[in-house]
C-alpha atoms as a PDB file:
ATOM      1  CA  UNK A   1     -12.201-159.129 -14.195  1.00  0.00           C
ATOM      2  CA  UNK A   2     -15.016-157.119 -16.538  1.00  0.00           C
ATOM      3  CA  UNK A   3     -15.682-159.691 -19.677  1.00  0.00           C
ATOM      4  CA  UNK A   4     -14.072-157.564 -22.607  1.00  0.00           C
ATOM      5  CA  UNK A   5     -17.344-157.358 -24.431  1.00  0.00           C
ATOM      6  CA  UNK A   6     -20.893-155.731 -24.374  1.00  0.00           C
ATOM      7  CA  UNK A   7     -24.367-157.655 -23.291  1.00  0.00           C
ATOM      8  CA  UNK A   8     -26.773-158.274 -25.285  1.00  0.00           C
ATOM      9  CA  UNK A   9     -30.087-157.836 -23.608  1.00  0.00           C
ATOM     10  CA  UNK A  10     -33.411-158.787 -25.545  1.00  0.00           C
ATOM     11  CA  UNK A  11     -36.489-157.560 -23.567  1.00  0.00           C
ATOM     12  CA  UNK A  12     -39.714-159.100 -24.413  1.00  0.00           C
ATOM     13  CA  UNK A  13     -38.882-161.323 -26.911  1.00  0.00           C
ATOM     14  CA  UNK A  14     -41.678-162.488 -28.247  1.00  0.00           C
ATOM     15  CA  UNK A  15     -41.015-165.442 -31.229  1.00  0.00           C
ATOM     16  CA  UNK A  16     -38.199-168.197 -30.194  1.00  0.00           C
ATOM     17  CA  UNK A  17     -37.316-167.866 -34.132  1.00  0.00           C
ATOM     18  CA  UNK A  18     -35.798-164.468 -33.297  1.00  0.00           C
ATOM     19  CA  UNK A  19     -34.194-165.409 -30.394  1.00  0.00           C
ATOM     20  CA  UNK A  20     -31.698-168.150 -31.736  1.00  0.00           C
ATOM     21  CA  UNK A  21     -31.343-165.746 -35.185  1.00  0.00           C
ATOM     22  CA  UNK A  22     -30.257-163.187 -32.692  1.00  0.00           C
ATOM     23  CA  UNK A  23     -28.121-165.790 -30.905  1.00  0.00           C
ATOM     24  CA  UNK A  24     -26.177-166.690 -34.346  1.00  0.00           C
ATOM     25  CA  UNK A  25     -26.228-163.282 -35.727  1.00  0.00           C
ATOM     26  CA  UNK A  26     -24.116-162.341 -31.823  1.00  0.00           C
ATOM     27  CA  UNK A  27     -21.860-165.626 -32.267  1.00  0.00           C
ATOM     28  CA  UNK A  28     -20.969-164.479 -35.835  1.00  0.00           C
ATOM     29  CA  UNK A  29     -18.888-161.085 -34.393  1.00  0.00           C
ATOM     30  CA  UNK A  30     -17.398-163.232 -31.329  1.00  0.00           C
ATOM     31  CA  UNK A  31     -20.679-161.953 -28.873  1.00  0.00           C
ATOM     32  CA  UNK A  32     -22.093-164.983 -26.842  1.00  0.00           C
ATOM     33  CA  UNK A  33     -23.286-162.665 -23.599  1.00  0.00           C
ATOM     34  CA  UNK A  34     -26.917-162.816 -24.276  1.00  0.00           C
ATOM     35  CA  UNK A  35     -29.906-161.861 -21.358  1.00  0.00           C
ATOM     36  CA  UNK A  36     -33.662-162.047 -22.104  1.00  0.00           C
ATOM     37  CA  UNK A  37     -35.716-160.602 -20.237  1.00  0.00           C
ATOM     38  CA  UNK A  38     -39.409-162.247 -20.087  1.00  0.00           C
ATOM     39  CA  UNK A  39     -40.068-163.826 -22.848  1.00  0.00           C
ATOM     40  CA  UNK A  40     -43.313-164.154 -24.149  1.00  0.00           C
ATOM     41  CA  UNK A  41     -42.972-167.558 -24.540  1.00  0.00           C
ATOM     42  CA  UNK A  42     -40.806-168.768 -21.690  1.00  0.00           C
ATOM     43  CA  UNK A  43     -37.593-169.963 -21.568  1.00  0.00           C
ATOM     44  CA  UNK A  44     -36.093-172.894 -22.720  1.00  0.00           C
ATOM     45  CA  UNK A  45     -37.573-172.400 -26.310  1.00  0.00           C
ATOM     46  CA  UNK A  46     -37.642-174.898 -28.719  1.00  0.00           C
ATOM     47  CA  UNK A  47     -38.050-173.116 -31.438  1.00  0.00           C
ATOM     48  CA  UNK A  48     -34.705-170.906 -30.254  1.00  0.00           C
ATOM     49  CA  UNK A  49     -32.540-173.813 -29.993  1.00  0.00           C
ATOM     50  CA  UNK A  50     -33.691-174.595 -33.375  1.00  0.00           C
ATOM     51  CA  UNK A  51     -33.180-171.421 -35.156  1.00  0.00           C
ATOM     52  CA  UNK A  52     -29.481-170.994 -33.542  1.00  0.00           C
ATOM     53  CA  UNK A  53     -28.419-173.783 -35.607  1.00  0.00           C
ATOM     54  CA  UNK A  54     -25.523-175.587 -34.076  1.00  0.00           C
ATOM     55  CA  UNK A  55     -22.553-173.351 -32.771  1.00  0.00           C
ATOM     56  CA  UNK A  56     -24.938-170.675 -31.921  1.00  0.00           C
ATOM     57  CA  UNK A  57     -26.657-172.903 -29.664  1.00  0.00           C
ATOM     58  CA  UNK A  58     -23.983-172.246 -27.000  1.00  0.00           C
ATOM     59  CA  UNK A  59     -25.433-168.511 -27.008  1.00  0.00           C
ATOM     60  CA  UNK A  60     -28.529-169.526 -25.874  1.00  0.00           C
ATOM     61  CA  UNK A  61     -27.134-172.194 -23.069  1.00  0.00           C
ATOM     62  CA  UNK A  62     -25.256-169.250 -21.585  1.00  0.00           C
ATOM     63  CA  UNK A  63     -28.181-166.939 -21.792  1.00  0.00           C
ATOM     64  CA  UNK A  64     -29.446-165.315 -18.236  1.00  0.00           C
ATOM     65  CA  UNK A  65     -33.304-164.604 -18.245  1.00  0.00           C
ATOM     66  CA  UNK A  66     -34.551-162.248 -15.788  1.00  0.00           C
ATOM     67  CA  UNK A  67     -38.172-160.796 -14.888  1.00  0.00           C
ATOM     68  CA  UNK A  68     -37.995-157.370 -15.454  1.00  0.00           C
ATOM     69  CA  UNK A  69     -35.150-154.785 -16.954  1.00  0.00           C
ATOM     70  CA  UNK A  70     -34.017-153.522 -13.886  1.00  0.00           C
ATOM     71  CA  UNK A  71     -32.929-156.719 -12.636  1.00  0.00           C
ATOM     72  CA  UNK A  72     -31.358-157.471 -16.029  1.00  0.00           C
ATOM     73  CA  UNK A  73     -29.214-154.565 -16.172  1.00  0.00           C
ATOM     74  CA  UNK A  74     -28.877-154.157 -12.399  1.00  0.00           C
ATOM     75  CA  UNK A  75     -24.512-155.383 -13.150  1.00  0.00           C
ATOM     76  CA  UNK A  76     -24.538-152.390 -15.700  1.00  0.00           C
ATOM     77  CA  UNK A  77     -22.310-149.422 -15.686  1.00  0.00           C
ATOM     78  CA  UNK A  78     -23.591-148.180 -19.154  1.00  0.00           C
ATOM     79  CA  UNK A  79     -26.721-148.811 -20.995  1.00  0.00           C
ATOM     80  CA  UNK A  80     -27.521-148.194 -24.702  1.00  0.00           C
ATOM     81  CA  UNK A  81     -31.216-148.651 -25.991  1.00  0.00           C
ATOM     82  CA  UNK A  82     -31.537-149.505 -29.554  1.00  0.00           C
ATOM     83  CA  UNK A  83     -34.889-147.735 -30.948  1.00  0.00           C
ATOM     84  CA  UNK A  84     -36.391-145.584 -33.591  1.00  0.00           C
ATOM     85  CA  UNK A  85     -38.568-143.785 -30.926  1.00  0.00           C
ATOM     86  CA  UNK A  86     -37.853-142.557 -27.322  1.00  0.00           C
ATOM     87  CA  UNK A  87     -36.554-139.302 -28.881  1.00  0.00           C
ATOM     88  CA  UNK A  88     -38.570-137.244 -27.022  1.00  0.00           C
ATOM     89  CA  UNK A  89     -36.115-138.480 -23.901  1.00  0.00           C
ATOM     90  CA  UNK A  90     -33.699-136.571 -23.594  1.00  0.00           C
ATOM     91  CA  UNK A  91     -30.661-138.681 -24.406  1.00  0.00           C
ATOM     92  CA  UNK A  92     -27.168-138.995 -26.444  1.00  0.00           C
ATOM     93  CA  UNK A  93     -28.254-140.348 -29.981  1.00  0.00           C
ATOM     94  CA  UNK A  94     -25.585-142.531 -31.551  1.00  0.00           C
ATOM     95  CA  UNK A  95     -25.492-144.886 -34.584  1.00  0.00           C
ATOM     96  CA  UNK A  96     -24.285-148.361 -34.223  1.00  0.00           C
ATOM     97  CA  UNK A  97     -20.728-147.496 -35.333  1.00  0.00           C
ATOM     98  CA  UNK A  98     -20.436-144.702 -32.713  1.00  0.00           C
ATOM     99  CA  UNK A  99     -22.080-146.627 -30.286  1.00  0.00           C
ATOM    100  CA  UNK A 100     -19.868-149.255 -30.258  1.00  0.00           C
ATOM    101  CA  UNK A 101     -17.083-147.224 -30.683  1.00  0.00           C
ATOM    102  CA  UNK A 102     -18.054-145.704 -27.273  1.00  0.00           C
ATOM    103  CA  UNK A 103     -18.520-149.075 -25.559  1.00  0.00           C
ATOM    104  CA  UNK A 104     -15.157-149.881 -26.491  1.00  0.00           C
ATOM    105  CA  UNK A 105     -13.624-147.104 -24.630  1.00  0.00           C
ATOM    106  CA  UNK A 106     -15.953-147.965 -21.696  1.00  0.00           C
ATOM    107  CA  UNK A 107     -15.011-151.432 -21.408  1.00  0.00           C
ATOM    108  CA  UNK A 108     -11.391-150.390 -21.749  1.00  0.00           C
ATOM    109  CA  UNK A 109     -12.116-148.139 -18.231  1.00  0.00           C
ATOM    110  CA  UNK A 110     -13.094-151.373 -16.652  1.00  0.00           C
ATOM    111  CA  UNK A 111     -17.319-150.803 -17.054  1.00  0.00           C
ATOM    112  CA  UNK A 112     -19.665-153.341 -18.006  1.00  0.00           C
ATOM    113  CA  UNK A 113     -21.955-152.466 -20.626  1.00  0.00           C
ATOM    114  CA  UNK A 114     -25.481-153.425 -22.174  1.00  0.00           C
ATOM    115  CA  UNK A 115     -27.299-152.964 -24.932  1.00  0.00           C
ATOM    116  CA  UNK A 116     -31.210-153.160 -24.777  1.00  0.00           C
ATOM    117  CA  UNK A 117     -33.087-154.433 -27.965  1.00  0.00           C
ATOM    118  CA  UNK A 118     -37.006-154.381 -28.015  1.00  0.00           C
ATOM    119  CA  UNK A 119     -40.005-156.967 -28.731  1.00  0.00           C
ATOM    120  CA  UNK A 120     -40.714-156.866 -32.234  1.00  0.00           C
ATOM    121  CA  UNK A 121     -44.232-155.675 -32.337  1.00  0.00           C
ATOM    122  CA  UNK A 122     -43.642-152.201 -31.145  1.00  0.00           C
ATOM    123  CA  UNK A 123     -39.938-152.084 -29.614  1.00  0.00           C
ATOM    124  CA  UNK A 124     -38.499-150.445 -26.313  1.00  0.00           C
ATOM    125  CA  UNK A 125     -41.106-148.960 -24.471  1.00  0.00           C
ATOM    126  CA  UNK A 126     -40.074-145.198 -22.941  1.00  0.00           C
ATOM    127  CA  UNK A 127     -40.109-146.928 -19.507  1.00  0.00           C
ATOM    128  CA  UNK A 128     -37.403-149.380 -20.981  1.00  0.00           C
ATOM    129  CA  UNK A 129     -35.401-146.377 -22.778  1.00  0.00           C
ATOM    130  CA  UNK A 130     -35.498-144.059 -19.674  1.00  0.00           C
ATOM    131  CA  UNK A 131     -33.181-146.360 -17.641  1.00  0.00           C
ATOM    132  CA  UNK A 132     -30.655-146.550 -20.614  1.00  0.00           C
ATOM    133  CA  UNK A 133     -28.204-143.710 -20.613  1.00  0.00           C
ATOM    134  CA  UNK A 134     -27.925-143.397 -24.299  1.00  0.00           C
ATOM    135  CA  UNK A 135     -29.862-144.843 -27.995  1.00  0.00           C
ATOM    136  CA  UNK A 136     -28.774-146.309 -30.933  1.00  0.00           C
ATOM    137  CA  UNK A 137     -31.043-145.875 -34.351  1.00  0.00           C
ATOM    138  CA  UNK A 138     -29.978-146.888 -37.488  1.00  0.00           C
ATOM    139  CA  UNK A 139     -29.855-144.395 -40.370  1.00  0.00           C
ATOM    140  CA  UNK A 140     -32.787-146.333 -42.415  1.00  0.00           C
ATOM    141  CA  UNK A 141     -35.427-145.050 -44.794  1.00  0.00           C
ATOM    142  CA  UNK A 142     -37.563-142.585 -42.723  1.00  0.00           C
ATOM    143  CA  UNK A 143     -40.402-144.073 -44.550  1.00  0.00           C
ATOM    144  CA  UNK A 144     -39.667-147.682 -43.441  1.00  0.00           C
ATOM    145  CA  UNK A 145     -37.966-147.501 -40.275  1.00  0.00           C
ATOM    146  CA  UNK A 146     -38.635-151.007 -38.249  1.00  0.00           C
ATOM    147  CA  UNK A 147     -36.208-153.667 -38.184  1.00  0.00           C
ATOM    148  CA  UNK A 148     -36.491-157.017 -37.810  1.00  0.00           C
ATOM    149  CA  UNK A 149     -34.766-158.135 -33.795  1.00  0.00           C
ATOM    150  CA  UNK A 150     -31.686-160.292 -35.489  1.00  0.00           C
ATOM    151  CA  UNK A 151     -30.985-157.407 -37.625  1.00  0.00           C
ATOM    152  CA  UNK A 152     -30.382-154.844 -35.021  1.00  0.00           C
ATOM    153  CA  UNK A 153     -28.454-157.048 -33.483  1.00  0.00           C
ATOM    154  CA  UNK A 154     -26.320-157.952 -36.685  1.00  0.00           C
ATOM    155  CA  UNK A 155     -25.782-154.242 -36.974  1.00  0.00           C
ATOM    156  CA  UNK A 156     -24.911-153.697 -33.630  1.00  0.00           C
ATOM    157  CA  UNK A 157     -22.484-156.783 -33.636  1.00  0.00           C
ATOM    158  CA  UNK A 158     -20.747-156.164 -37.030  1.00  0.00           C
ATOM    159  CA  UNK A 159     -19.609-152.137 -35.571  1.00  0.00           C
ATOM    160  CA  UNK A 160     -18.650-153.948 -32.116  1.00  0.00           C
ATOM    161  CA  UNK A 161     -16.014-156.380 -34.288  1.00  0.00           C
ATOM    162  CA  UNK A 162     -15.500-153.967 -37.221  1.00  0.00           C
ATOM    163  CA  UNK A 163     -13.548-151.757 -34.445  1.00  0.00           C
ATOM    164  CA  UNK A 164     -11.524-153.897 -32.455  1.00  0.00           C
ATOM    165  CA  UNK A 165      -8.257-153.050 -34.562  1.00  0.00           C
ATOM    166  CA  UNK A 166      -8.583-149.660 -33.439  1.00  0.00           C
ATOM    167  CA  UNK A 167     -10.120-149.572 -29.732  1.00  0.00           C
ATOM    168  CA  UNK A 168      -9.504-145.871 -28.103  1.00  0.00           C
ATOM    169  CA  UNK A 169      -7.192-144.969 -25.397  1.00  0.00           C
ATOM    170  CA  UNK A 170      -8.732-144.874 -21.865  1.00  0.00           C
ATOM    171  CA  UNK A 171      -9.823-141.726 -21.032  1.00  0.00           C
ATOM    172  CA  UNK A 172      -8.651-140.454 -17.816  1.00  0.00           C
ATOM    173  CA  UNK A 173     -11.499-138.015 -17.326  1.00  0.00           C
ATOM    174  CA  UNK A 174     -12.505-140.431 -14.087  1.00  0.00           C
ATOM    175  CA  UNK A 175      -9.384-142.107 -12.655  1.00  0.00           C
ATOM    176  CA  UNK A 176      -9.867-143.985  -9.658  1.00  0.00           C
ATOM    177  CA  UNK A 177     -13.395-143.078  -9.165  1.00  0.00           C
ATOM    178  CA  UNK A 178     -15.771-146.151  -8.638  1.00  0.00           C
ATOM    179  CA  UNK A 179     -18.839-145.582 -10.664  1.00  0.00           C
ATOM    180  CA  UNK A 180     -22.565-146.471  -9.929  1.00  0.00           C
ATOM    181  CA  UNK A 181     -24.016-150.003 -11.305  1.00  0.00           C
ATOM    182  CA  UNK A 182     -27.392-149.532 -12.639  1.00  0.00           C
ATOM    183  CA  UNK A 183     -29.193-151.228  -9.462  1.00  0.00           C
ATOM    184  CA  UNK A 184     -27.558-148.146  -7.314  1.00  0.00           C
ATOM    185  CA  UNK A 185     -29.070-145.912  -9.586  1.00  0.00           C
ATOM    186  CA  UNK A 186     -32.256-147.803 -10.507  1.00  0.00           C
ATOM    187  CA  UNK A 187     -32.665-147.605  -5.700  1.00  0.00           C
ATOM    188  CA  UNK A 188     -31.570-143.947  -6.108  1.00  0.00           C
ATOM    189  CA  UNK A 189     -34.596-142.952  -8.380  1.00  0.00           C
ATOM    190  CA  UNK A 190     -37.236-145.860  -6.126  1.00  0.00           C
ATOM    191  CA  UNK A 191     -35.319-143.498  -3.047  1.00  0.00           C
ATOM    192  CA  UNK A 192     -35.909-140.510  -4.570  1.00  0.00           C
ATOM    193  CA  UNK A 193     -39.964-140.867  -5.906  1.00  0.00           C
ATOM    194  CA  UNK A 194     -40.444-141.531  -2.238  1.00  0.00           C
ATOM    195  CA  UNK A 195     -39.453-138.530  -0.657  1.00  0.00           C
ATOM    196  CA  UNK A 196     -40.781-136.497  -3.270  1.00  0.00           C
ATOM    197  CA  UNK A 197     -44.429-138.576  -3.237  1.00  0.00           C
ATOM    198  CA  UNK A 198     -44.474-138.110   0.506  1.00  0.00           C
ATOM    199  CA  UNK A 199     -43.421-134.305   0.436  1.00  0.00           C
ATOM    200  CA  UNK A 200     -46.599-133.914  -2.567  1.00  0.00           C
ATOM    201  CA  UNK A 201     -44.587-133.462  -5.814  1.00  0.00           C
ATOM    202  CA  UNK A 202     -46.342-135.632  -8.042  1.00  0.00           C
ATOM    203  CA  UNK A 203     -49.193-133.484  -8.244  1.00  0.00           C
ATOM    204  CA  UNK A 204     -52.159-133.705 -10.123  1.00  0.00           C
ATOM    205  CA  UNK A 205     -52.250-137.188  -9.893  1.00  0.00           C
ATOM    206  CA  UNK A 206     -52.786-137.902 -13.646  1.00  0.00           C
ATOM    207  CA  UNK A 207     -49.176-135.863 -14.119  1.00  0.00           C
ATOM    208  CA  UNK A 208     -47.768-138.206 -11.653  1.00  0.00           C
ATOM    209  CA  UNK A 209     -46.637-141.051 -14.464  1.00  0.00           C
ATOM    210  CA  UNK A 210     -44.669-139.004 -17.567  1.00  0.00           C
ATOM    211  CA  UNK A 211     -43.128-136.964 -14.136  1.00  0.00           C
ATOM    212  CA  UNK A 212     -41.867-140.340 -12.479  1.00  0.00           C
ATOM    213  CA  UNK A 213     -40.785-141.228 -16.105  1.00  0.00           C
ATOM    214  CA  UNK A 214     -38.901-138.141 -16.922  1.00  0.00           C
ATOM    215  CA  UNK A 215     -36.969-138.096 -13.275  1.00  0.00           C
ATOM    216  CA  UNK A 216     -35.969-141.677 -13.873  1.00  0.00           C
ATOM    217  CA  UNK A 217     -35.009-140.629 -17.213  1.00  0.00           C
ATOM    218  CA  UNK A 218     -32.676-137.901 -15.864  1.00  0.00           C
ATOM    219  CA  UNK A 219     -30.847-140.219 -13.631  1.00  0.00           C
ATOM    220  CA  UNK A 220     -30.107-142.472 -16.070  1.00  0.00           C
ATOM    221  CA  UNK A 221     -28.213-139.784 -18.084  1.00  0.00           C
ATOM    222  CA  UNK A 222     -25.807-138.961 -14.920  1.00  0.00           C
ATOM    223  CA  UNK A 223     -22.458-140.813 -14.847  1.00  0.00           C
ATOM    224  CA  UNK A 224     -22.853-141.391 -10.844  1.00  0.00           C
ATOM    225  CA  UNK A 225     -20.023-142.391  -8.984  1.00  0.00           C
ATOM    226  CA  UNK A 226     -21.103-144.743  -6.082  1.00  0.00           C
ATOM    227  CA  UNK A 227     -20.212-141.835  -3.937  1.00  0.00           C
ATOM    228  CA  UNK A 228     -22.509-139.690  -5.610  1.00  0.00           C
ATOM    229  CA  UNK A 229     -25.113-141.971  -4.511  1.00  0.00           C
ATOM    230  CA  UNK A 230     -24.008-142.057  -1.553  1.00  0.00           C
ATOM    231  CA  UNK A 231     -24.152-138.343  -0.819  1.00  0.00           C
ATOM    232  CA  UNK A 232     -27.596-138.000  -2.607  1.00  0.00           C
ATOM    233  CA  UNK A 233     -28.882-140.991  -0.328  1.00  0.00           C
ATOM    234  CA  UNK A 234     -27.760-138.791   2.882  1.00  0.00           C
ATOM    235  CA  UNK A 235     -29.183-135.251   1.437  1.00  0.00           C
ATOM    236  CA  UNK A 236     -32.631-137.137   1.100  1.00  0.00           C
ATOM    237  CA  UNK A 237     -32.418-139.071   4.462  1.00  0.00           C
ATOM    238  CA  UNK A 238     -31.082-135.731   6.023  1.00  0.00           C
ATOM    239  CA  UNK A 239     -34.467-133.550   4.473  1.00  0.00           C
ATOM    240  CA  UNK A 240     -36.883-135.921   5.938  1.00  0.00           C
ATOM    241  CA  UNK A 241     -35.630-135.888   8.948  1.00  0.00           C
ATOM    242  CA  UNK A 242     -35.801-132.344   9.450  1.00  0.00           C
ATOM    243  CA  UNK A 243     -38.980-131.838   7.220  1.00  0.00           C
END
């Protein structure tokens, strides 16, 4: 059975401090699915277990970490990227509220969904935005956009809570079609950079990067059944063989 509720994935963490802050700020609108992927500092951390403060402290316990995104949101049938930048992907934009409004009628449809929140230097990367299939940004003061890790996460938590009264119907758009985890997708695009680096596409070379980034992009905006996947995995396997 799909657990009822998003996951909260932190990527790169870099300060333990934030980490349990995020973990109490999650615990505080009924969220304890937390995943880290590598943090700075490794994982236990101290200063984490400190910072969650008790109750929270149970987030953290419960917390997966993985090595790299893929692998962290390879269970995922939806991914949202919280960022102020990344706009020049081409992606659905929501706010928190209509983000979470969205992952409500999701989860309802059986999915499992994620939601990606960045280091706090700099934030999500574009690789790390390309395999989400939507952002959230926060309607702040243009001239003082960053916030703090826990805070995007409070945000994000308070809209997931604020609307459980009122959850949407299921849509029926998609009834009775299995749809593609992540890690189907994330082998689709590693499937589909190989046929097209062997056949020359990825030409000049120095192109070859923000084109790899932009294709993986483009998958991750495609609701993919698994046999979509499917079907694209045979076209490709089909074209080499004849090429």
């Amino acid at each position: 059975m799909t657990d009822p509720r998003p996951v909260f994935i932190l990527v790169r963490p870099q300060m333990g401090e934030n980490i349990g802050a995020a973990a109490r700020a999650m615990l505080n609108f009924g969220l304890d699915r937390m995943r880290l992927v590598a943090p700075r500092d490794g994982w236990p951390n101290p200063r984490a277990v400190a910072m969650a403060s008790g109750a929270a402290g149970q987030v953290l316990d419960r917390a997966g970490v993985f090595g790299d995104l893929p692998g962290a949101i390879g269970d995922c049938d939806f991914v949202f990227a919280t960022t102020a930048r990344g706009r020049e992907l081409t992606k659905p934009i929501h706010t928190p509220e209509s983000a979470m409004a969205h992952a409500r009628a999701l989860i309802g449809q059986g999915a499992r969904v994620g939601v990606l929140f960045g280091p706090e230097r700099a934030g999500l990367e574009n690789e790390d935005v390309s395999r989400a299939n939507a952002i959230i940004t926060v309607p702040v003061n243009p001239g003082f956009p960053s916030l703090n890790l826990a805070q995007a996460v409070l945000l994000t938590g308070y809209e997931w809570m604020r609307g459980q009264s009122d959850a949407p119907p299921v849509d029926p758009g998609l009834a009775g079609a299995d749809m593609a985890s992540r890690i189907e997708i994330e082998k689709l695009g590693d499937h589909f950079e190989e046929r097209l680096d062997a056949a020359g596409f990825f030409f000049p070379p120095g192109k070859a990067p923000n084109m790899k980034l932009n294709l993986r992009n483009m998958w991750s905006r495609m609701p993919f059944t698994r046999a979509d996947v499917q079907t694209l995995h045979g076209i490709l396997r089909k074209l080499s063989r004849q090429g």
